[in-house]
PDB file of N, CA and C in Angstrom:
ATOM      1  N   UNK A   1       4.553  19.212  -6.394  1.00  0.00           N
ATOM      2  CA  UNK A   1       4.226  18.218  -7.398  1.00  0.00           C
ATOM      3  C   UNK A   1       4.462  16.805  -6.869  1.00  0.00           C
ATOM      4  N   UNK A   2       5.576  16.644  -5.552  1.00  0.00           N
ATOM      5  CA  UNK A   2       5.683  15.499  -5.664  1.00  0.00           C
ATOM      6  C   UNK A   2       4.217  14.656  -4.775  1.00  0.00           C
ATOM      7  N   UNK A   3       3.937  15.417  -4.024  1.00  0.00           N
ATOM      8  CA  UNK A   3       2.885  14.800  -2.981  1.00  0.00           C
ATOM      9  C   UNK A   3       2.051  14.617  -4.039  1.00  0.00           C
ATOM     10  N   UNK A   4       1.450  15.383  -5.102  1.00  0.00           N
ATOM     11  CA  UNK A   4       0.146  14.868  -6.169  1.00  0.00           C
ATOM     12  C   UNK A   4       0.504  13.419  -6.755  1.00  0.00           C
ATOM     13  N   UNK A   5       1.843  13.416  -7.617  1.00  0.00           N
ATOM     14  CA  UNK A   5       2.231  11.807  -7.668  1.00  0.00           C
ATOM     15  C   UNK A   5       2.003  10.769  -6.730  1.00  0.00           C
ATOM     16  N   UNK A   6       2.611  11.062  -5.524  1.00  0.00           N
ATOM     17  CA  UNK A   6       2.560  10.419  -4.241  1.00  0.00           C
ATOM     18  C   UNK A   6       0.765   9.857  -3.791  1.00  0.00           C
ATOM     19  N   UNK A   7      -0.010  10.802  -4.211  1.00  0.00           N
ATOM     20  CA  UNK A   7      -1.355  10.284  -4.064  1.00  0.00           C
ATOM     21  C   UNK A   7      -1.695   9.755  -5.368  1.00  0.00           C
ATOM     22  N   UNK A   8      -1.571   9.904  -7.069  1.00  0.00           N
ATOM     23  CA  UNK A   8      -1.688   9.226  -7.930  1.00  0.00           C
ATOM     24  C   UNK A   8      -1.041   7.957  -7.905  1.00  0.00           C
ATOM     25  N   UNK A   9       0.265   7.636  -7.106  1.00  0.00           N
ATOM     26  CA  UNK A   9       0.620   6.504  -7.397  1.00  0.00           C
ATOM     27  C   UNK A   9       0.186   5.473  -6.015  1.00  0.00           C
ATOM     28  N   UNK A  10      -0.099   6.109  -5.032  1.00  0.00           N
ATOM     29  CA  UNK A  10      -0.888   5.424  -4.010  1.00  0.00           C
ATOM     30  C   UNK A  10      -2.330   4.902  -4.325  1.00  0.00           C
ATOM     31  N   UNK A  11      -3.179   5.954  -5.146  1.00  0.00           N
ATOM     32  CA  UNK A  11      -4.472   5.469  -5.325  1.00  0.00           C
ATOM     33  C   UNK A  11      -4.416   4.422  -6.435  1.00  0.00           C
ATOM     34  N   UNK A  12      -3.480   4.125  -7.276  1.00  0.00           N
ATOM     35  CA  UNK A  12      -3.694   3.138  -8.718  1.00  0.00           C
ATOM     36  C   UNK A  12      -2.639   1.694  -7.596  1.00  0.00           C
ATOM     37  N   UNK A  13      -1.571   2.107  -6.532  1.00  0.00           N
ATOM     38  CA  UNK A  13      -1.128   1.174  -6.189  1.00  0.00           C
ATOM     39  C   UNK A  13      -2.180   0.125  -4.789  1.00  0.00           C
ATOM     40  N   UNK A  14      -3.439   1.205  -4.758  1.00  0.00           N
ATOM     41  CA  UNK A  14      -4.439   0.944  -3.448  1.00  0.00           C
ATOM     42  C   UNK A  14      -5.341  -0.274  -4.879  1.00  0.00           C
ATOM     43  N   UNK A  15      -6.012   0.227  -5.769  1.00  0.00           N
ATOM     44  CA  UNK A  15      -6.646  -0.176  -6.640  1.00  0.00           C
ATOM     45  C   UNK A  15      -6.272  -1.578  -6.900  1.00  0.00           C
ATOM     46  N   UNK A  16      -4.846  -2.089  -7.434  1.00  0.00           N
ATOM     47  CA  UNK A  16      -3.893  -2.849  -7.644  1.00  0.00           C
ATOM     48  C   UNK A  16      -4.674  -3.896  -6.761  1.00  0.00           C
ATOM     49  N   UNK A  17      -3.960  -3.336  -5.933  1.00  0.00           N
ATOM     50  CA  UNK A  17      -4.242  -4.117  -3.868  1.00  0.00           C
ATOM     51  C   UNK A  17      -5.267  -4.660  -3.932  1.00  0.00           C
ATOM     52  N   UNK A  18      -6.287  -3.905  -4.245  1.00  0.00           N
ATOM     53  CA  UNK A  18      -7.435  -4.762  -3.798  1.00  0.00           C
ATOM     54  C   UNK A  18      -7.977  -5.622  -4.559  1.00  0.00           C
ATOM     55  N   UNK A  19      -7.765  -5.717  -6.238  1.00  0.00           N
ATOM     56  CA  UNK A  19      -8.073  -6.526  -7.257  1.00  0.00           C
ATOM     57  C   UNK A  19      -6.937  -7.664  -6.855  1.00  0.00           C
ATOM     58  N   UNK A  20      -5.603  -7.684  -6.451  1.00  0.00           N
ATOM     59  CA  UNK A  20      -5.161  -9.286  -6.512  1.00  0.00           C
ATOM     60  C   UNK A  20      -5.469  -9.847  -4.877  1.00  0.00           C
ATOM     61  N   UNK A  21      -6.087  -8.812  -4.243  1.00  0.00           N
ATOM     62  CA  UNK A  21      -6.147  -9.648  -2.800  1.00  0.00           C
ATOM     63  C   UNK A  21      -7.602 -10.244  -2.098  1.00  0.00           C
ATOM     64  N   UNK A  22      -7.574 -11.258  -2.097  1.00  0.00           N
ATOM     65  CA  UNK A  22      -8.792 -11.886  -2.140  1.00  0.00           C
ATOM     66  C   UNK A  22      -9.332 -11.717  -0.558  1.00  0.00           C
ATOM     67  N   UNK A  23     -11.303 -11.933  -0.681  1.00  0.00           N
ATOM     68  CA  UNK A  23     -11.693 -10.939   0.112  1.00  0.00           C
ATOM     69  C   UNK A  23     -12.594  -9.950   0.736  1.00  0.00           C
ATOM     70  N   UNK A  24     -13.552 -10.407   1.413  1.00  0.00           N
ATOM     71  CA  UNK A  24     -14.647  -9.231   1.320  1.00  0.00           C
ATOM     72  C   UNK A  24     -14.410  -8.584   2.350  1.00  0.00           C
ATOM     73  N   UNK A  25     -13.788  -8.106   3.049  1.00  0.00           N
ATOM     74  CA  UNK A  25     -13.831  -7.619   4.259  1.00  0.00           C
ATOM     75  C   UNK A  25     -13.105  -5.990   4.294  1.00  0.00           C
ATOM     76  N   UNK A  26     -12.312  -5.829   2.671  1.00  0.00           N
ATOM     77  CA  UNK A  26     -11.230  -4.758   2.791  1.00  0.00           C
ATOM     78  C   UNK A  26     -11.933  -3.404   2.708  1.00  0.00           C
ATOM     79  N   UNK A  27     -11.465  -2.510   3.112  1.00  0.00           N
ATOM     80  CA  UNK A  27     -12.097  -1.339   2.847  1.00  0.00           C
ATOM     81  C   UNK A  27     -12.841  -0.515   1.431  1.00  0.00           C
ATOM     82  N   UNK A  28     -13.325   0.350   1.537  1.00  0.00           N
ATOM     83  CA  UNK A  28     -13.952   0.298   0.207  1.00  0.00           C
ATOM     84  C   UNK A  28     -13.739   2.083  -0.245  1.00  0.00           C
ATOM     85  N   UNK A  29     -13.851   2.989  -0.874  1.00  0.00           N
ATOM     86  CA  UNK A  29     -14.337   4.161  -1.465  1.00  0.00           C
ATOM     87  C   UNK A  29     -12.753   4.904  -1.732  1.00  0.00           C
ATOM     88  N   UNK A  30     -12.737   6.325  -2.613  1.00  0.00           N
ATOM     89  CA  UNK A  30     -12.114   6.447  -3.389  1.00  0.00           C
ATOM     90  C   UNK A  30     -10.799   6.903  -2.268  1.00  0.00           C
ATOM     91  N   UNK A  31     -11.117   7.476  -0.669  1.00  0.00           N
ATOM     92  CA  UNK A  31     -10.127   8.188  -0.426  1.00  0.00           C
ATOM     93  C   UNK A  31      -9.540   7.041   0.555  1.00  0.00           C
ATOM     94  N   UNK A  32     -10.345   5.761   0.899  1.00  0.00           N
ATOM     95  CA  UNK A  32      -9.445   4.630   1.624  1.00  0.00           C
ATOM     96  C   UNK A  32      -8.561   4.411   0.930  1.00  0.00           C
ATOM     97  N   UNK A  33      -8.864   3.698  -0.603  1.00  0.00           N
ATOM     98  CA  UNK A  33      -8.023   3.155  -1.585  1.00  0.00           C
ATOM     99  C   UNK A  33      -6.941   3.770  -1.724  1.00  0.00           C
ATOM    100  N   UNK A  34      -7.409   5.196  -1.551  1.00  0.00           N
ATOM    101  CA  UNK A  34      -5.885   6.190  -1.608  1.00  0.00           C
ATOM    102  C   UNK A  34      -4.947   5.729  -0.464  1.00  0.00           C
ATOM    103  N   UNK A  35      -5.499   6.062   0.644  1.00  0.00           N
ATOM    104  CA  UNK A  35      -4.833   5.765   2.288  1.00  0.00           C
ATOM    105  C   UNK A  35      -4.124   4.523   2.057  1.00  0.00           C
ATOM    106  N   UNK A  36      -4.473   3.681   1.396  1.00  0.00           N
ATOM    107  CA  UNK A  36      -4.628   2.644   1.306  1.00  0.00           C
ATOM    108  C   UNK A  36      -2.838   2.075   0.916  1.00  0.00           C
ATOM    109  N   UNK A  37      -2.847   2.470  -0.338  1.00  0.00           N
ATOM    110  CA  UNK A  37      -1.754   2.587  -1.361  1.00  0.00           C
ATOM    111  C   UNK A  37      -0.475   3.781  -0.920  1.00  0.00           C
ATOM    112  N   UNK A  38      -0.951   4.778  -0.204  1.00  0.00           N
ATOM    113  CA  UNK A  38      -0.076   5.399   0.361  1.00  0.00           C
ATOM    114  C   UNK A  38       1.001   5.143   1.461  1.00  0.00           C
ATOM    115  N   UNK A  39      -0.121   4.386   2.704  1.00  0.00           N
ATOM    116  CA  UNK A  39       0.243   3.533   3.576  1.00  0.00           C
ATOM    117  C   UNK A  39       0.889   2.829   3.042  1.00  0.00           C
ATOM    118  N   UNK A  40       0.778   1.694   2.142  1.00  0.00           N
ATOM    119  CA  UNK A  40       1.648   0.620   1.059  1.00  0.00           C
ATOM    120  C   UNK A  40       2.594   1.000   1.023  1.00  0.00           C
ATOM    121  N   UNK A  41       3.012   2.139   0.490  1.00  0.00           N
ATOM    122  CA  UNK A  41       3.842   2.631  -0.154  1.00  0.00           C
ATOM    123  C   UNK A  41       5.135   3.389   1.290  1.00  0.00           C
ATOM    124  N   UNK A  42       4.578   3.578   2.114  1.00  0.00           N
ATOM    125  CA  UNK A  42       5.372   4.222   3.414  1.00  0.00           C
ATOM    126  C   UNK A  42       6.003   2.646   3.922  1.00  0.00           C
ATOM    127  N   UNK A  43       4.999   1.713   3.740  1.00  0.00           N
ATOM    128  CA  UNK A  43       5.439  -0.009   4.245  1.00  0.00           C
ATOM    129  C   UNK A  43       6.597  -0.415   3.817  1.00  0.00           C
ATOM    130  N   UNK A  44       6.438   0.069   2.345  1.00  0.00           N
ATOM    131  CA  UNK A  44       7.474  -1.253   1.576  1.00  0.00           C
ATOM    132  C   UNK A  44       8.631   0.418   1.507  1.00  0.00           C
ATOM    133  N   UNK A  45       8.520   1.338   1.666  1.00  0.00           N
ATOM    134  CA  UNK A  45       9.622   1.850   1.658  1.00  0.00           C
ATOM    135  C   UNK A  45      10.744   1.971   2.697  1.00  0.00           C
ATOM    136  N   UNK A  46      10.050   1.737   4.046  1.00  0.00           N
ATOM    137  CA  UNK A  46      10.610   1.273   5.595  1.00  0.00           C
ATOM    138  C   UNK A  46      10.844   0.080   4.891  1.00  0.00           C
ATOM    139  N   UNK A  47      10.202  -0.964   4.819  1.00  0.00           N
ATOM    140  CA  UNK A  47      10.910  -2.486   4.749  1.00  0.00           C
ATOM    141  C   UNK A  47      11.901  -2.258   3.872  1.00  0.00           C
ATOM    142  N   UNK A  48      11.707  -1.662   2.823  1.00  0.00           N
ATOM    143  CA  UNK A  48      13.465  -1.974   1.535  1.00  0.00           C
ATOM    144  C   UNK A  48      14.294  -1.316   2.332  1.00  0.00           C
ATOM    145  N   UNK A  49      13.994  -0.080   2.980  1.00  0.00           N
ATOM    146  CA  UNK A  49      15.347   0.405   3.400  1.00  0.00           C
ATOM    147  C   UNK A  49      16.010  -0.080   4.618  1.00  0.00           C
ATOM    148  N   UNK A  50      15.016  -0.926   5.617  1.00  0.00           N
ATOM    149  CA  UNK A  50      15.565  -1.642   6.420  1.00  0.00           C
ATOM    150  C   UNK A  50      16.300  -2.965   5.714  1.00  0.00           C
ATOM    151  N   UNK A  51      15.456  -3.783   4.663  1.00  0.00           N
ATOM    152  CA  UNK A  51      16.526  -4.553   3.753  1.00  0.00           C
ATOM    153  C   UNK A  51      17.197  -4.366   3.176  1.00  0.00           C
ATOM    154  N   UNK A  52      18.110  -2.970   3.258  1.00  0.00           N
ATOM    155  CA  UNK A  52      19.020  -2.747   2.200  1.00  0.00           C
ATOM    156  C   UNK A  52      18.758  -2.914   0.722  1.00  0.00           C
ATOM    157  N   UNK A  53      17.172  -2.921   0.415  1.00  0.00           N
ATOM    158  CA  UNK A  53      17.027  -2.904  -1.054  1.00  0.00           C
ATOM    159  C   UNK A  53      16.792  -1.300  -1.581  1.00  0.00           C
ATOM    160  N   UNK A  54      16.676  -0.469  -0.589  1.00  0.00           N
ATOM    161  CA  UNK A  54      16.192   0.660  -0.994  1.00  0.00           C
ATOM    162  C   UNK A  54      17.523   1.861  -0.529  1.00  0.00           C
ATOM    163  N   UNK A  55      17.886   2.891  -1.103  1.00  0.00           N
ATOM    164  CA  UNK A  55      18.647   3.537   0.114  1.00  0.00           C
ATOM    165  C   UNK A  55      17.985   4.622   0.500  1.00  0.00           C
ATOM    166  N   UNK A  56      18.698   5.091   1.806  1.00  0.00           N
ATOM    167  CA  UNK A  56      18.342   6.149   2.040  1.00  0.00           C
ATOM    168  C   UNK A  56      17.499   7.251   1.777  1.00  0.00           C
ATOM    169  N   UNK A  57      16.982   7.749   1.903  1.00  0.00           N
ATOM    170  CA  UNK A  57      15.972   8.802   0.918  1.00  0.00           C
ATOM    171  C   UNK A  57      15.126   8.268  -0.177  1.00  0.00           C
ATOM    172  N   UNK A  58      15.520   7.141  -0.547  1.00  0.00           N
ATOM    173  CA  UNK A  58      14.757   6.179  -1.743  1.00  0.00           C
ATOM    174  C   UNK A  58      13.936   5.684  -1.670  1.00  0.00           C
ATOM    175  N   UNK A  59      12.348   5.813  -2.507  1.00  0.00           N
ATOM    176  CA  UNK A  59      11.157   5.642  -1.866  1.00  0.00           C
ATOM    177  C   UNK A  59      10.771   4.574  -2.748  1.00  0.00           C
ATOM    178  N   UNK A  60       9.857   3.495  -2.083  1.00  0.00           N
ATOM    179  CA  UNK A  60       9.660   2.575  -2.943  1.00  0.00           C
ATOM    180  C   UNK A  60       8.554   3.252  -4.248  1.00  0.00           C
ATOM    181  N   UNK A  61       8.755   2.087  -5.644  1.00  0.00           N
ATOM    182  CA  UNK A  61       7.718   2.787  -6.620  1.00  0.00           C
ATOM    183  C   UNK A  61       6.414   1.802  -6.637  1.00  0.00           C
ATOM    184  N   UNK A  62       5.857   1.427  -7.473  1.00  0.00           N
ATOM    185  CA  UNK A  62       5.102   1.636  -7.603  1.00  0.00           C
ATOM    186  C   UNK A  62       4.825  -0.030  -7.278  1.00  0.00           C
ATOM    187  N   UNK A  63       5.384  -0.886  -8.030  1.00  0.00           N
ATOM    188  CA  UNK A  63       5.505  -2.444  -7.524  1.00  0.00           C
ATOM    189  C   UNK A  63       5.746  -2.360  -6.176  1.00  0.00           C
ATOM    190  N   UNK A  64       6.375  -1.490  -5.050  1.00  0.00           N
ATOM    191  CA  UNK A  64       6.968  -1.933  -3.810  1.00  0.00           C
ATOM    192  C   UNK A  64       5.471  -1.058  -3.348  1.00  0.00           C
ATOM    193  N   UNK A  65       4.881  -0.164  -3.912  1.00  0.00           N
ATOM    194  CA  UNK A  65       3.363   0.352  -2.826  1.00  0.00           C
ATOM    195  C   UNK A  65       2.599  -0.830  -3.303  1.00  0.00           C
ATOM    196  N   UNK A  66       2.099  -1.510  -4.054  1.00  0.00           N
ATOM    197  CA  UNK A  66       1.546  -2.474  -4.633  1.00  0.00           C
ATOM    198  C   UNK A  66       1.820  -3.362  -3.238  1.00  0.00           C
ATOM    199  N   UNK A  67       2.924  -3.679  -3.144  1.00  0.00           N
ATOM    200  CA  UNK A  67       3.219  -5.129  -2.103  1.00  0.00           C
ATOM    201  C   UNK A  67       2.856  -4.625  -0.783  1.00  0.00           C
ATOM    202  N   UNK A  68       2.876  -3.496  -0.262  1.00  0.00           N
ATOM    203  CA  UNK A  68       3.117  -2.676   0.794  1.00  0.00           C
ATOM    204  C   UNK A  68       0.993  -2.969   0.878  1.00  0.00           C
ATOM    205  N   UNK A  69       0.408  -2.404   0.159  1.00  0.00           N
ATOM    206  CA  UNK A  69      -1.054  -2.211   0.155  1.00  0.00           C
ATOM    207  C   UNK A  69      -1.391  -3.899   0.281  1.00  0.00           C
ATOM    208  N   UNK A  70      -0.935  -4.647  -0.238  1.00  0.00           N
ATOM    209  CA  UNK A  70      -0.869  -6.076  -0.452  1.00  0.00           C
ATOM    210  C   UNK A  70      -0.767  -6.645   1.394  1.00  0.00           C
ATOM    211  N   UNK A  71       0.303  -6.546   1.500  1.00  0.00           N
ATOM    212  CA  UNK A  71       0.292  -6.608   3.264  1.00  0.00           C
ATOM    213  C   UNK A  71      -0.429  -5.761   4.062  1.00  0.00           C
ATOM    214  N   UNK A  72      -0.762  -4.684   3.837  1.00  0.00           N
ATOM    215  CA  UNK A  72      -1.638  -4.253   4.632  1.00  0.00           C
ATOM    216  C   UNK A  72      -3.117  -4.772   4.515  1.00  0.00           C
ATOM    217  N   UNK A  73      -3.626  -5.292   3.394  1.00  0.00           N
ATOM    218  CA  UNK A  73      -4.629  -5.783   3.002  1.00  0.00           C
ATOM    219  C   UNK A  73      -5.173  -6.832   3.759  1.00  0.00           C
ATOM    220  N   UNK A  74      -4.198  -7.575   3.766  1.00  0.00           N
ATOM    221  CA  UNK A  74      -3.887  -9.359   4.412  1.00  0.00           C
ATOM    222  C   UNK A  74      -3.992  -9.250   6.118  1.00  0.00           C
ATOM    223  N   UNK A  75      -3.207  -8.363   6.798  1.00  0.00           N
ATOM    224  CA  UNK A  75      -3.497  -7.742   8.149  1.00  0.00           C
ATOM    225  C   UNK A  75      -4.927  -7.054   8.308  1.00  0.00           C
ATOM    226  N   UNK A  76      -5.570  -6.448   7.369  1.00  0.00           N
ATOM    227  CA  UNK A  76      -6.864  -5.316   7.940  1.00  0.00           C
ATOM    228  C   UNK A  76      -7.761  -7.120   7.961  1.00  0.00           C
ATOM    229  N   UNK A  77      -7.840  -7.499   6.700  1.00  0.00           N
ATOM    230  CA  UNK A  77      -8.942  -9.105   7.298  1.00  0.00           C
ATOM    231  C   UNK A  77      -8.211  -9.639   8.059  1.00  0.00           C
ATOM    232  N   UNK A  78      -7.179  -9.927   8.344  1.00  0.00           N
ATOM    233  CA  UNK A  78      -6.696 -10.623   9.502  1.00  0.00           C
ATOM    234  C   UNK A  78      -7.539 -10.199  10.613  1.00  0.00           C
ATOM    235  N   UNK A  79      -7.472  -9.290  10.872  1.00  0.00           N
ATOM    236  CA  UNK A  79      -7.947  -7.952  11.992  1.00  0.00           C
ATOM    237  C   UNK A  79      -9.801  -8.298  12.417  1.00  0.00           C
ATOM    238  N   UNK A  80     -10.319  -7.872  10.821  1.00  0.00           N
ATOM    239  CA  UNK A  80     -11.447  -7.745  10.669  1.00  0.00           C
ATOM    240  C   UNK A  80     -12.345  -9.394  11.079  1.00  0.00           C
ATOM    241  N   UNK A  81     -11.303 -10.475  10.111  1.00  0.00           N
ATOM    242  CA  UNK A  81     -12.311 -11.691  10.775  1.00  0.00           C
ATOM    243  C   UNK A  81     -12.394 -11.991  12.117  1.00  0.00           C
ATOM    244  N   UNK A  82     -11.386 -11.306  13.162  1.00  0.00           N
ATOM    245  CA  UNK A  82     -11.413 -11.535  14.764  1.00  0.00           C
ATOM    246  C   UNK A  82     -12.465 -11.072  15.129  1.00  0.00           C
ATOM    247  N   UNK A  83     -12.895  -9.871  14.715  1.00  0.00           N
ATOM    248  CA  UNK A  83     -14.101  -8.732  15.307  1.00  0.00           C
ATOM    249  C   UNK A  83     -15.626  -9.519  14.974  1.00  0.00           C
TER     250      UNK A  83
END
């Protein structure tokens, strides 16, 4: 059960992502958005627990995949306007 959450809260935290991040360049269709928010979500859970905001075993929720998809967002056009 937990991996089905883990992709429900990646795909609404991928969704999130791409409505506040401005942008034409970001990826597009239902199973990036997922990747998308999942990745997010693996980001900001390494970063809190390297900042001591998260502990151990403690995975970020749903605001920290949000920020996580958010930075990854900002890096893929970073990326993309070089090419």
């Amino acid at each position: 059960m937990g991996i089905i959450w883990t992709i429900i809260i990646g795909f609404v935290a991928g969704v999130i992502a791409k409505f506040i991040t401005p942008g034409d360049n970001e990826p597009s269709g239902f199973i990036l958005t997922t990747i998308l928010g999942i990745v997010g979500a693996v980001i900001a859970t390494y970063l809190g627990q390297a900042l001591g905001w998260y502990r151990p075993g403690e995975g970020a929720g749903l605001v920290g995949a949000v920020v996580g998809a958010v930075i990854l967002l900002l890096g893929w056009g970073a990326i993309a306007r070089r090419t």
